[in-house]
Protein backbone atom coordinates (compact mmCIF):
# COMPACT_ATOMS: atom_id res chain seq x y z
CA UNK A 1 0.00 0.00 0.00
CA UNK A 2 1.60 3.62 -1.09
CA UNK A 3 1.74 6.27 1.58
CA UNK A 4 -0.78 8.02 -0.02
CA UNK A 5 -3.11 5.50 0.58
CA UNK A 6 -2.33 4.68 3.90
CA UNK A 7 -2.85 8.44 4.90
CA UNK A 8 -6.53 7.78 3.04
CA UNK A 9 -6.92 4.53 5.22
CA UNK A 10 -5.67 6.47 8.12
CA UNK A 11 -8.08 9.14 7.51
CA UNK A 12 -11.11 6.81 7.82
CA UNK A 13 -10.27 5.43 10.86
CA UNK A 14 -9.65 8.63 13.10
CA UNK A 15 -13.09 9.69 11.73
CA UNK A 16 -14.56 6.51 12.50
CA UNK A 17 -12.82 7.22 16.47
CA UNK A 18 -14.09 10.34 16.42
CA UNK A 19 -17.45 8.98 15.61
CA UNK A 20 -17.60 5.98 17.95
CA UNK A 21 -14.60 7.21 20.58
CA UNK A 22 -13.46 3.51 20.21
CA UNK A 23 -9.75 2.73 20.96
CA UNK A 24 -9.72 -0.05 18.20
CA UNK A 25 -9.89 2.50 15.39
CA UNK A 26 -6.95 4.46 17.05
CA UNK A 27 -4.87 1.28 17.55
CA UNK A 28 -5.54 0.16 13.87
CA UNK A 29 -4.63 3.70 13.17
CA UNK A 30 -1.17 3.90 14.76
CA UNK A 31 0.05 0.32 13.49
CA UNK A 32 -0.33 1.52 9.85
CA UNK A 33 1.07 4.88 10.68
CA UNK A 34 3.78 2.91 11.83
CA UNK A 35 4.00 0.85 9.05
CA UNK A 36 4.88 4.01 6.73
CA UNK A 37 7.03 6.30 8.82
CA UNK A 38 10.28 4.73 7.97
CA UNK A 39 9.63 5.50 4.36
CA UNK A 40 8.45 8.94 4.76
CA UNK A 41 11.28 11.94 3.65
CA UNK A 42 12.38 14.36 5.41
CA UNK A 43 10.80 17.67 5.98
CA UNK A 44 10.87 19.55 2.71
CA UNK A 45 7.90 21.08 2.44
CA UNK A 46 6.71 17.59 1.15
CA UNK A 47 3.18 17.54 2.12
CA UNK A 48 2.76 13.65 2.78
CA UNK A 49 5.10 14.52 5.99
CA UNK A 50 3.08 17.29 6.98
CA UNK A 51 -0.16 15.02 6.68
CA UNK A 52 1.56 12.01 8.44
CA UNK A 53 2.41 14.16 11.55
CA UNK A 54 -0.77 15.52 12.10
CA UNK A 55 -2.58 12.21 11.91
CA UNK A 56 0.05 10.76 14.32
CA UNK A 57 -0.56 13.63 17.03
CA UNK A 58 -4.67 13.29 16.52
CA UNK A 59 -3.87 9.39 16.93
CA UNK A 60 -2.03 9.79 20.11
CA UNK A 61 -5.19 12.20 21.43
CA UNK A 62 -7.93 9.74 20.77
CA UNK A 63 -5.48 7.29 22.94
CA UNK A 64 -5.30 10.14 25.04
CA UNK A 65 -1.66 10.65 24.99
CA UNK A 66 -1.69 14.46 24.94
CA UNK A 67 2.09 15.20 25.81
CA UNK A 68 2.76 12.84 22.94
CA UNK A 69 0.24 14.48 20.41
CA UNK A 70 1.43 18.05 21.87
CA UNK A 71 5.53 17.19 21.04
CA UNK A 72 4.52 16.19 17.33
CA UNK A 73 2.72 19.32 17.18
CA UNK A 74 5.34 21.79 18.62
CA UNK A 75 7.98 20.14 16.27
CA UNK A 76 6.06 20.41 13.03
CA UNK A 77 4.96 23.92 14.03
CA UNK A 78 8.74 24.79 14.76
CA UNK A 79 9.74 22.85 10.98
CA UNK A 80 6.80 24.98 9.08
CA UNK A 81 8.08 28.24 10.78
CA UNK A 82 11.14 27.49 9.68
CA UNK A 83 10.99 26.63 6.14
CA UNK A 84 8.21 28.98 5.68
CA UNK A 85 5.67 26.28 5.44
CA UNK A 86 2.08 28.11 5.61
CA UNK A 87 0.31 25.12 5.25
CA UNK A 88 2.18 23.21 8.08
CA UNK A 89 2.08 26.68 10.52
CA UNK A 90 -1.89 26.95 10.02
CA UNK A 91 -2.61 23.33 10.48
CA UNK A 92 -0.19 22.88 13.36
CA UNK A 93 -1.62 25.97 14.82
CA UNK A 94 -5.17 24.39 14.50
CA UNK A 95 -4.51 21.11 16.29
CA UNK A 96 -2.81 22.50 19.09
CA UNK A 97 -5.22 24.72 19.72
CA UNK A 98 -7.85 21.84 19.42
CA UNK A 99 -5.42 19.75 22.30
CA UNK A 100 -5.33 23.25 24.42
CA UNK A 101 -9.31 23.06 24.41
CA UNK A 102 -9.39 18.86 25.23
CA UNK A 103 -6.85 20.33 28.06
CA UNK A 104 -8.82 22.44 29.63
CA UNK A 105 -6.22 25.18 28.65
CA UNK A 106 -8.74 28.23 26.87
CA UNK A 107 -6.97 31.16 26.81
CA UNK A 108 -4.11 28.81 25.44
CA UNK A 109 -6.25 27.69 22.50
CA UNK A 110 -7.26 30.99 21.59
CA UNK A 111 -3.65 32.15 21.33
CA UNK A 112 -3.28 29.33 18.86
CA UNK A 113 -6.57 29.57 17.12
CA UNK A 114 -5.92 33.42 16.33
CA UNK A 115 -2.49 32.93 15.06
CA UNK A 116 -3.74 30.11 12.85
CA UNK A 117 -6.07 32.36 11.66
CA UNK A 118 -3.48 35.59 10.65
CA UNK A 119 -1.67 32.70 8.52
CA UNK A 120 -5.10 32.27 6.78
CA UNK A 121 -5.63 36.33 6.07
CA UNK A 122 -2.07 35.98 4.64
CA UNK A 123 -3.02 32.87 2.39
CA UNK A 124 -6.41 34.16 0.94
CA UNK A 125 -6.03 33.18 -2.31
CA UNK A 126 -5.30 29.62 -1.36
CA UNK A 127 -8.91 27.29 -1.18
CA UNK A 128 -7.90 26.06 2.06
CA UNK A 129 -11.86 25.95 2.22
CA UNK A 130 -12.10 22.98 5.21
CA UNK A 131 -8.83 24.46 7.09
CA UNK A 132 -10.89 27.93 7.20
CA UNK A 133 -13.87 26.31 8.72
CA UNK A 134 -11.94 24.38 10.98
CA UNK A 135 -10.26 27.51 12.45
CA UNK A 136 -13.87 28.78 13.15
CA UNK A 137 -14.99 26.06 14.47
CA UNK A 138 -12.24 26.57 16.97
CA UNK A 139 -12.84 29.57 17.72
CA UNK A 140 -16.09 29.44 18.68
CA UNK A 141 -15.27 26.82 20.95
CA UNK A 142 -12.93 28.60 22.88
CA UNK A 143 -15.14 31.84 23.32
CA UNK A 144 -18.22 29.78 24.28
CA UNK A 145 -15.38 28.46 26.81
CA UNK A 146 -14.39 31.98 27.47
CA UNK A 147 -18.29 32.79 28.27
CA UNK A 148 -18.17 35.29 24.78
CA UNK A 149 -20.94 33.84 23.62
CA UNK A 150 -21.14 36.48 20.54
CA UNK A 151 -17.97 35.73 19.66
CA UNK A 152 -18.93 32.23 19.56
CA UNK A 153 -21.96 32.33 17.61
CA UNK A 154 -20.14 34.85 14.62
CA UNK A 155 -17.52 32.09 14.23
CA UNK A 156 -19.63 29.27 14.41
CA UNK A 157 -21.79 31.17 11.56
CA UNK A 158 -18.91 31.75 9.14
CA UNK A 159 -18.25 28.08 9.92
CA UNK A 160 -21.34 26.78 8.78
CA UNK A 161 -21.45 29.09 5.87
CA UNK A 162 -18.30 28.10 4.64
CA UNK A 163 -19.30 24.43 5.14
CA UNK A 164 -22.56 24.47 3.53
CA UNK A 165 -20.94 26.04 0.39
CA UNK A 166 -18.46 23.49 0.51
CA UNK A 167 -20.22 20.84 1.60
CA UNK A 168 -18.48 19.74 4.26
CA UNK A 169 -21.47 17.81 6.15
CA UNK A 170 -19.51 16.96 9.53
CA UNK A 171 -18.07 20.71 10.16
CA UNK A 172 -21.76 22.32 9.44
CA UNK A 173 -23.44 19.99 11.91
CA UNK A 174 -20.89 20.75 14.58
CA UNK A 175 -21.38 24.41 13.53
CA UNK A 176 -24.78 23.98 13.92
CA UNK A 177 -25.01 22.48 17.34
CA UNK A 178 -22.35 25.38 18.40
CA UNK A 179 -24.47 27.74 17.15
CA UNK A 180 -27.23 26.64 19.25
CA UNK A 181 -24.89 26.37 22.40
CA UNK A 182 -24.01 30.06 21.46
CA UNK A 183 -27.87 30.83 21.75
CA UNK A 184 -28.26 29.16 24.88
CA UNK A 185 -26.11 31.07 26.47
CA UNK A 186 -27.33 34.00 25.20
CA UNK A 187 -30.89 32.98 26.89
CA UNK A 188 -32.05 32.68 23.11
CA UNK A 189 -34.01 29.29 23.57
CA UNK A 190 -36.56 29.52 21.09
CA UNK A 191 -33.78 30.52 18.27
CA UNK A 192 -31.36 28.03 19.73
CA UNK A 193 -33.49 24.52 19.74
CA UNK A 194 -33.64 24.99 15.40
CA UNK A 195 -30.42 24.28 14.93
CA UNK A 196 -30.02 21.75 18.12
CA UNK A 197 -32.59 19.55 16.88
CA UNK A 198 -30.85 19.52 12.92
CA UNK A 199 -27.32 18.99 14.87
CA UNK A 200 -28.78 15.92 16.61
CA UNK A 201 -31.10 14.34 13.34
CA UNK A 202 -27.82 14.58 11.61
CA UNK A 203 -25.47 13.04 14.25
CA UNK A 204 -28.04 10.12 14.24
CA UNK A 205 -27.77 9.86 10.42
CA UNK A 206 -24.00 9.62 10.63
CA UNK A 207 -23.96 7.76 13.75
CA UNK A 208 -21.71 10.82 15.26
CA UNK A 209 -22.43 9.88 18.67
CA UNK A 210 -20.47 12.29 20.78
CA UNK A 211 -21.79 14.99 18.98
CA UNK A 212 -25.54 13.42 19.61
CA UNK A 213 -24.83 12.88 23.64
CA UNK A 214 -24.25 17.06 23.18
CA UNK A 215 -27.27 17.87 21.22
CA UNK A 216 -29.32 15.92 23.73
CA UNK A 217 -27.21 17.57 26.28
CA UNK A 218 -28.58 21.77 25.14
CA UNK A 219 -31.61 20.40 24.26
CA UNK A 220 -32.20 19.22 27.71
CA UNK A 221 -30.74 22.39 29.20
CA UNK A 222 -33.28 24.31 26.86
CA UNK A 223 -36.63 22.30 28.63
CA UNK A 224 -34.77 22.53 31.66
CA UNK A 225 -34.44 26.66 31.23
CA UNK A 226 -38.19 26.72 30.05
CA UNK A 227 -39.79 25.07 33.18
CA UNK A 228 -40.54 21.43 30.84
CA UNK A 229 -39.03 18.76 32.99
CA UNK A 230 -40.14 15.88 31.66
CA UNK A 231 -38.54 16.75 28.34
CA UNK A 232 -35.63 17.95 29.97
CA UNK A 233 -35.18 14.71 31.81
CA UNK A 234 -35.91 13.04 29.07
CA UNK A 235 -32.80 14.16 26.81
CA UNK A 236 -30.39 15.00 29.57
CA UNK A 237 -30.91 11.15 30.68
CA UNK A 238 -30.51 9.97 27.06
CA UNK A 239 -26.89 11.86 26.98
CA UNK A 240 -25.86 10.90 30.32
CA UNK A 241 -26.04 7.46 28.79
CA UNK A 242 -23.01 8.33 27.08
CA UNK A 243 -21.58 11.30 28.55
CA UNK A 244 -18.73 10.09 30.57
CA UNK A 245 -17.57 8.32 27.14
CA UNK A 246 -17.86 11.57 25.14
CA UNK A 247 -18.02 14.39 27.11
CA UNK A 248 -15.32 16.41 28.18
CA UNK A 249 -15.24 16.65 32.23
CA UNK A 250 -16.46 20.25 32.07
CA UNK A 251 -19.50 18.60 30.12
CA UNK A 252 -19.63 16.03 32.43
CA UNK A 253 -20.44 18.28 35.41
CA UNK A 254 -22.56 20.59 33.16
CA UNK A 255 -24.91 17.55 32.68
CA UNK A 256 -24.87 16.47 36.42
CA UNK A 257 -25.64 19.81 37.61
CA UNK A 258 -28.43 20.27 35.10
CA UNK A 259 -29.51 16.78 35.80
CA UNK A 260 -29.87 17.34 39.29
CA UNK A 261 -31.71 20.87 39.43
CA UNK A 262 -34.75 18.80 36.09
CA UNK A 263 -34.79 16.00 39.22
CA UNK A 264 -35.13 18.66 42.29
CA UNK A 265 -37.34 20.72 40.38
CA UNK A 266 -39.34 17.66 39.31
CA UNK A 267 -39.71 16.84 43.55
CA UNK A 268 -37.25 14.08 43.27
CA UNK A 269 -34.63 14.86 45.65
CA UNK A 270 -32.90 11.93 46.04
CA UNK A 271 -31.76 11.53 42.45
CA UNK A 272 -30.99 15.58 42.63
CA UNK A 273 -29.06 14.99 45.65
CA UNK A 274 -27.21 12.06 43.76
CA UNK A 275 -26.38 14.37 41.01
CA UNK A 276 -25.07 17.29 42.75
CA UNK A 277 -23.22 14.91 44.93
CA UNK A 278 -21.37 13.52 41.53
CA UNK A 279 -20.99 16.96 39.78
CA UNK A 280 -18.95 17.99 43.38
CA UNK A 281 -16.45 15.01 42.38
CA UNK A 282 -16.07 15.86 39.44
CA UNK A 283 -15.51 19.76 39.81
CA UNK A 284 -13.27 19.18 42.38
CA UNK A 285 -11.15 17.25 40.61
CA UNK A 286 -10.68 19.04 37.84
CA UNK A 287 -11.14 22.73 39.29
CA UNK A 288 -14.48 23.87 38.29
CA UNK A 289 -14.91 26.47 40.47
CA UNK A 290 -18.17 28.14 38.76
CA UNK A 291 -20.15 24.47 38.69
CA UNK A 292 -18.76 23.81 42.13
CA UNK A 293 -20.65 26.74 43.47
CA UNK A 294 -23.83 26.00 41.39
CA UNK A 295 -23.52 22.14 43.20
CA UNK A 296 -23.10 23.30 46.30
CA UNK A 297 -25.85 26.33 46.30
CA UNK A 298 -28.10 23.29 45.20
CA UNK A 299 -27.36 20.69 47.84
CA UNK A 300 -27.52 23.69 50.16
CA UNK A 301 -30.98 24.63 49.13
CA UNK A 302 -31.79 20.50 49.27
CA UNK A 303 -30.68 20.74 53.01
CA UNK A 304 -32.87 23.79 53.11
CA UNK A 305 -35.95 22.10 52.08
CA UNK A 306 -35.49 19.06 54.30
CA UNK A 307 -35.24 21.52 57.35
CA UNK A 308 -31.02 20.88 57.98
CA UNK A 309 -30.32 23.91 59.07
CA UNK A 310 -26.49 22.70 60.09
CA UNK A 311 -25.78 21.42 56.30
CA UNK A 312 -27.75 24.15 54.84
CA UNK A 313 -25.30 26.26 56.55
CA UNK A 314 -22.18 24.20 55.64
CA UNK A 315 -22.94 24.54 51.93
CA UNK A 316 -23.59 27.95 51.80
CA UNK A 317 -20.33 28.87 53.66
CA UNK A 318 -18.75 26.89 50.89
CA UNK A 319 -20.39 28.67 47.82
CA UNK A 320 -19.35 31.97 49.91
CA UNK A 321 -16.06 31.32 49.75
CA UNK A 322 -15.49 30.25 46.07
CA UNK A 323 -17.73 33.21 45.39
CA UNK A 324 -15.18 35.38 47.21
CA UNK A 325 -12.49 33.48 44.91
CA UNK A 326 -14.03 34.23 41.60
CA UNK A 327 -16.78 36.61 41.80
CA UNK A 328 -20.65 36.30 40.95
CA UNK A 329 -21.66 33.21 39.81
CA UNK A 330 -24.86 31.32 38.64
CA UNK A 331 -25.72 29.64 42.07
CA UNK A 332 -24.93 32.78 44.06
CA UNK A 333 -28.47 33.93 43.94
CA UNK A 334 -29.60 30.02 45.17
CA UNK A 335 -27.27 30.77 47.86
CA UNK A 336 -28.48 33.83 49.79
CA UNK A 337 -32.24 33.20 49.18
CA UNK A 338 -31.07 29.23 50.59
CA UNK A 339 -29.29 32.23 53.55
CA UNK A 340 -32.37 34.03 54.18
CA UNK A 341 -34.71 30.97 53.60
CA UNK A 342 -32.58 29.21 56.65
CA UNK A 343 -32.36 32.24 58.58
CA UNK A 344 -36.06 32.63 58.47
CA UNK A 345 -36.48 29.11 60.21
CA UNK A 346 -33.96 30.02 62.82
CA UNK A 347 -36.40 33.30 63.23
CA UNK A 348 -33.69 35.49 62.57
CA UNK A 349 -35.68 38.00 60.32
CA UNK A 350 -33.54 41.19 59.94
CA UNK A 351 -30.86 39.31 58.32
CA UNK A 352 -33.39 37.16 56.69
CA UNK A 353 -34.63 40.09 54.99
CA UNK A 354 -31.40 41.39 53.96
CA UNK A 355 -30.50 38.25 52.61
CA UNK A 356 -33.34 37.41 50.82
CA UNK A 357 -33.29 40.90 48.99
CA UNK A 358 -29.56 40.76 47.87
CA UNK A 359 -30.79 37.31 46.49
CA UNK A 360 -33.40 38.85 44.38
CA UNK A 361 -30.96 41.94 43.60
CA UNK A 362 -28.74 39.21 42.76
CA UNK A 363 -31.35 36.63 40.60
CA UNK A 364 -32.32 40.20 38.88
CA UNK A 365 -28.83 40.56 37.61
CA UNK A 366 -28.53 36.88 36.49
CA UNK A 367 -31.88 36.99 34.65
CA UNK A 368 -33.19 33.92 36.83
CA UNK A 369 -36.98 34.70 37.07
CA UNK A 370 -37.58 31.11 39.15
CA UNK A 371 -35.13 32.33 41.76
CA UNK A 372 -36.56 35.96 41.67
CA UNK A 373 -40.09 34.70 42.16
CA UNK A 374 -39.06 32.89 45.04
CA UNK A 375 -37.33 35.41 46.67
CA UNK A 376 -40.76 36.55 46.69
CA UNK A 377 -42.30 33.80 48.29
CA UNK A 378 -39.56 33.36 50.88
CA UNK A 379 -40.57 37.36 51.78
CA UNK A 380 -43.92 36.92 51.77
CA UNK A 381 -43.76 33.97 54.61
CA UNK A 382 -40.72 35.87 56.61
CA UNK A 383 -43.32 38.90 57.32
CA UNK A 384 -46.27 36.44 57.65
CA UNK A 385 -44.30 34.82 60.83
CA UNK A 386 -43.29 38.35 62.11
CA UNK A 387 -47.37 39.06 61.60
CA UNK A 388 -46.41 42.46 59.39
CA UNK A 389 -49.34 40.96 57.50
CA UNK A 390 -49.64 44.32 55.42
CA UNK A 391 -46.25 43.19 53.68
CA UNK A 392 -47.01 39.86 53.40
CA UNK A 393 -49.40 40.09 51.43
CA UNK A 394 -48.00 42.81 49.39
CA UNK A 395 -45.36 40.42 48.77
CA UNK A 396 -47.80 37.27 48.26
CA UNK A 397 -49.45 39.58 45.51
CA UNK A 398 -45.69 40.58 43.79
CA UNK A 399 -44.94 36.56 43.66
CA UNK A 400 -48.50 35.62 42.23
CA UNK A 401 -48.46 38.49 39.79
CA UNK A 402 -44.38 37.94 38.71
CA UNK A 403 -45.18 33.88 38.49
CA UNK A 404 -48.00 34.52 36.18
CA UNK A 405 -46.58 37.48 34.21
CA UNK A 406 -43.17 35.27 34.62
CA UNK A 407 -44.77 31.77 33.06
CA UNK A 408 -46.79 33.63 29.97
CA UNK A 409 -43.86 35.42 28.80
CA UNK A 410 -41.51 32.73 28.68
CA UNK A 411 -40.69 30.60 25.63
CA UNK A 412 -41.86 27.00 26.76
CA UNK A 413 -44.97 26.81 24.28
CA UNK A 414 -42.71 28.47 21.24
CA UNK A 415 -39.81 25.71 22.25
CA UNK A 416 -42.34 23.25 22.16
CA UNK A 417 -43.79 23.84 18.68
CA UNK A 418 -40.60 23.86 16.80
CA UNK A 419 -40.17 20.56 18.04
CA UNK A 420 -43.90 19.36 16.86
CA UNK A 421 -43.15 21.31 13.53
CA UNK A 422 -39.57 19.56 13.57
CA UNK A 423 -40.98 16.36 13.89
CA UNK A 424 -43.57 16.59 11.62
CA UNK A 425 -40.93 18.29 8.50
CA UNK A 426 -38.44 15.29 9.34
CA UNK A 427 -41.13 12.60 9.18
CA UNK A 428 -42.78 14.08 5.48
CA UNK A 429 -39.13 14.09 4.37
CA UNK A 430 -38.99 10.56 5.35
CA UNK A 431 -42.13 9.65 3.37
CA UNK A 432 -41.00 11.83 0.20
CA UNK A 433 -37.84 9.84 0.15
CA UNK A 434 -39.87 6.51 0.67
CA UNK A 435 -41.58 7.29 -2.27
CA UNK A 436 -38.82 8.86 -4.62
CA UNK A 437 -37.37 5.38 -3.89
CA UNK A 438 -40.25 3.34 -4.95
CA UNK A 439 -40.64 5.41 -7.74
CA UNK A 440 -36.87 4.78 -8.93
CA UNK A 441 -37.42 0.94 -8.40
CA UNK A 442 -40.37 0.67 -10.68
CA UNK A 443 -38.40 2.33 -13.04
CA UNK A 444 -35.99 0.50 -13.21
């Protein structure tokens, strides 16, 4: 078999890894890399080196050999610098940026991702068409990791643009479900679930299963963020399936934590607690700070429910002091109303007061109506136990107004009809196709 053909052969089966995330592609993978580096020349701008050496380094990352994958990558980057090699500098560039992201390493993989990029200004009359929408795809992945989710949705557009003209079917469908992270994060459900629900139909086509666990993953954060649990449950369950196979850890704990607030807000606390309990792990171990807090505000507020004052306590000191650490955080809002919820048991009212209103300040500021409404509630039954029954029931009328004005505005029914409509588009394609089909066959 020629080189060129092994890099073909090569080519298939790190697709097929990336697919499936199964080591026997990668194995069968390195053996005939192997097989063809002793015949492989030097580094003279020959682009069959170039190729080899970025297959090698992907190789070692699906077998999760990242120091290995990162000195390949380093080396050929230092080579194409120094021969001039644009080509070898862009995609060198893009793959370590890629391994920066897998590491956990953002601002890293932007440095990389942006150079890449200034290579491909330079080189604009070169059709490096599938390099280009590569780069974007990077990019948006590192400033959806950066929390710029603008940034993240412009360069997930131009790399779905490119791809679709190009037709490059596995780069537009992770554009796509990018594009619908982007949105999510934006607060944009309605506009995000489109292109969530194409991302998954065309992950099950090709049997892209990481990329499926993910769609499932947004789509159930999407019912979750629209008050529909049993559809949230329903796809963050399916991904969780898979998630520890395909998910990066940061997904990992995104899932748990999302998992356990569809259970507790579904009234099934022990699976929540289970959840939250898992997601702590997990953070911990890997230095999520941001999640850590949302777990802990949420096993704080469990304690809270149950009437454990002591843990209730314990968990909010905790969130108080990674708040302190890195600032406001989704969870801090759980946190003080949890504060003033528990210090309203104890019958300490001033501070439950104070509490409770920096946690609806707070909610405000984080655009988390469910928490603001009840911060309402909690203020309504802290004045009715002091028996100021004037303000509790001028806060009893702010929650029932806000929860009505709160569930009417919100985009569950809208999220739940481009699903229907989805559905029904997908299944008259299906029949279309059944038909064109039948139609060719009599034909022939």
């Amino acid at each position: 078999m020629s080189i060129h053909q092994t890099i073909q052969w090569v080519e298939v089966l790190l697709a097929k890894g990336r697919f499936s995330k199964s080591d026997v592609f990668s194995n069968l993978a390195f053996q005939k890399l192997e097989s063809i580096l002793p015949a492989l020349p030097n580094f003279d701008h020959s682009l069959a080196f170039i190729k080899v050496r970025l297959l090698l380094a992907e190789t070692y990352t699906q077998l999760n050999n990242s120091a290995e994958s990162d000195k390949i990558l380093q080396d050929l980057l230092t080579q194409s610098e120094a021969a001039g090699h644009q080509f070898g500098q862009i995609q060198s560039l893009n793959k370590l940026a890629e391994l920066k992201l897998l590491e956990s390493s953002p601002e890293e993989a932007l440095d990389y991702a942006i150079r890449s990029r200034q290579h491909l200004l330079q080189e604009s009359n070169i059709p490096l068409f599938n390099v280009r929408a590569e780069n974007q795809l990077i990019l948006s992945k590192t400033y959806l990791r950066l929390s710029d989710s603008k940034a993240g949705y412009e360069h997930a557009k131009s790399a779905l643009k490119i791809s679709m003209d190009k037709g490059h079917r596995e780069i537009a469908m992770s554009a796509r479900l990018l594009l619908g992270i982007a949105l999510v994060d934006q607060g944009s459900y309605s506009k995000a679930m489109p292109y969530l629900l194409e991302a998954r139909e065309e992950s099950n086509w090709l049997n892209y299963r990481s990329l499926n666990a993910r769609s499932n993953l947004y789509i159930g954060i999407v019912y979750n963020q629209v008050f529909h649990y049993p559809r949230a449950l329903g796809s963050l369950l399916n991904a969780k399936d898979d998630s520890f196979y395909f998910f990066l850890p940061i997904d990992q704990v995104l899932l748990l934590n999302y998992l356990g607030k569809s259970f507790f807000l579904s009234g099934q606390e022990p699976e929540a607690e289970s959840c939250f309990e898992q997601a702590v792990t997990l953070a911990k171990q890997h230095s999520f700070q941001s999640a850590l807090a949302f777990s802990y505000a949420y096993l704080g507020r469990l304690n809270t429910r149950k009437k454990d004052t002591k843990n209730a306590l314990i968990y909010a000191k905790r969130v108080n002091n990674i708040l302190k650490k890195i600032g406001e955080a989704d969870g801090g809002q759980i946190n003080l109303l949890n504060l003033g919820d528990v210090h309203c048991q104890l019958e300490k009212y001033s501070e439950a007061i104070k509490l409770v209103s920096r946690g609806i300040a707070a909610a405000k500021r984080m655009k988390d109506g469910l928490s603001e409404i009840r911060g309402y509630q909690i203020m309504a039954e802290i004045f009715r136990k002091k028996k100021d029954y004037k303000s509790a029931v001028m806060y009893q009328m702010i929650y029932t107004k806000f929860y009505e004005d709160f569930y009417q505005r919100n985009e569950r029914q809208a999220v739940l009809e481009i699903e229907h409509q989805f559905t029904i588009d997908q299944l008259n394609k299906t029949i279309k196709d059944l038909k064109s089909n039948q139609h060719s066959g009599s034909s022939i």
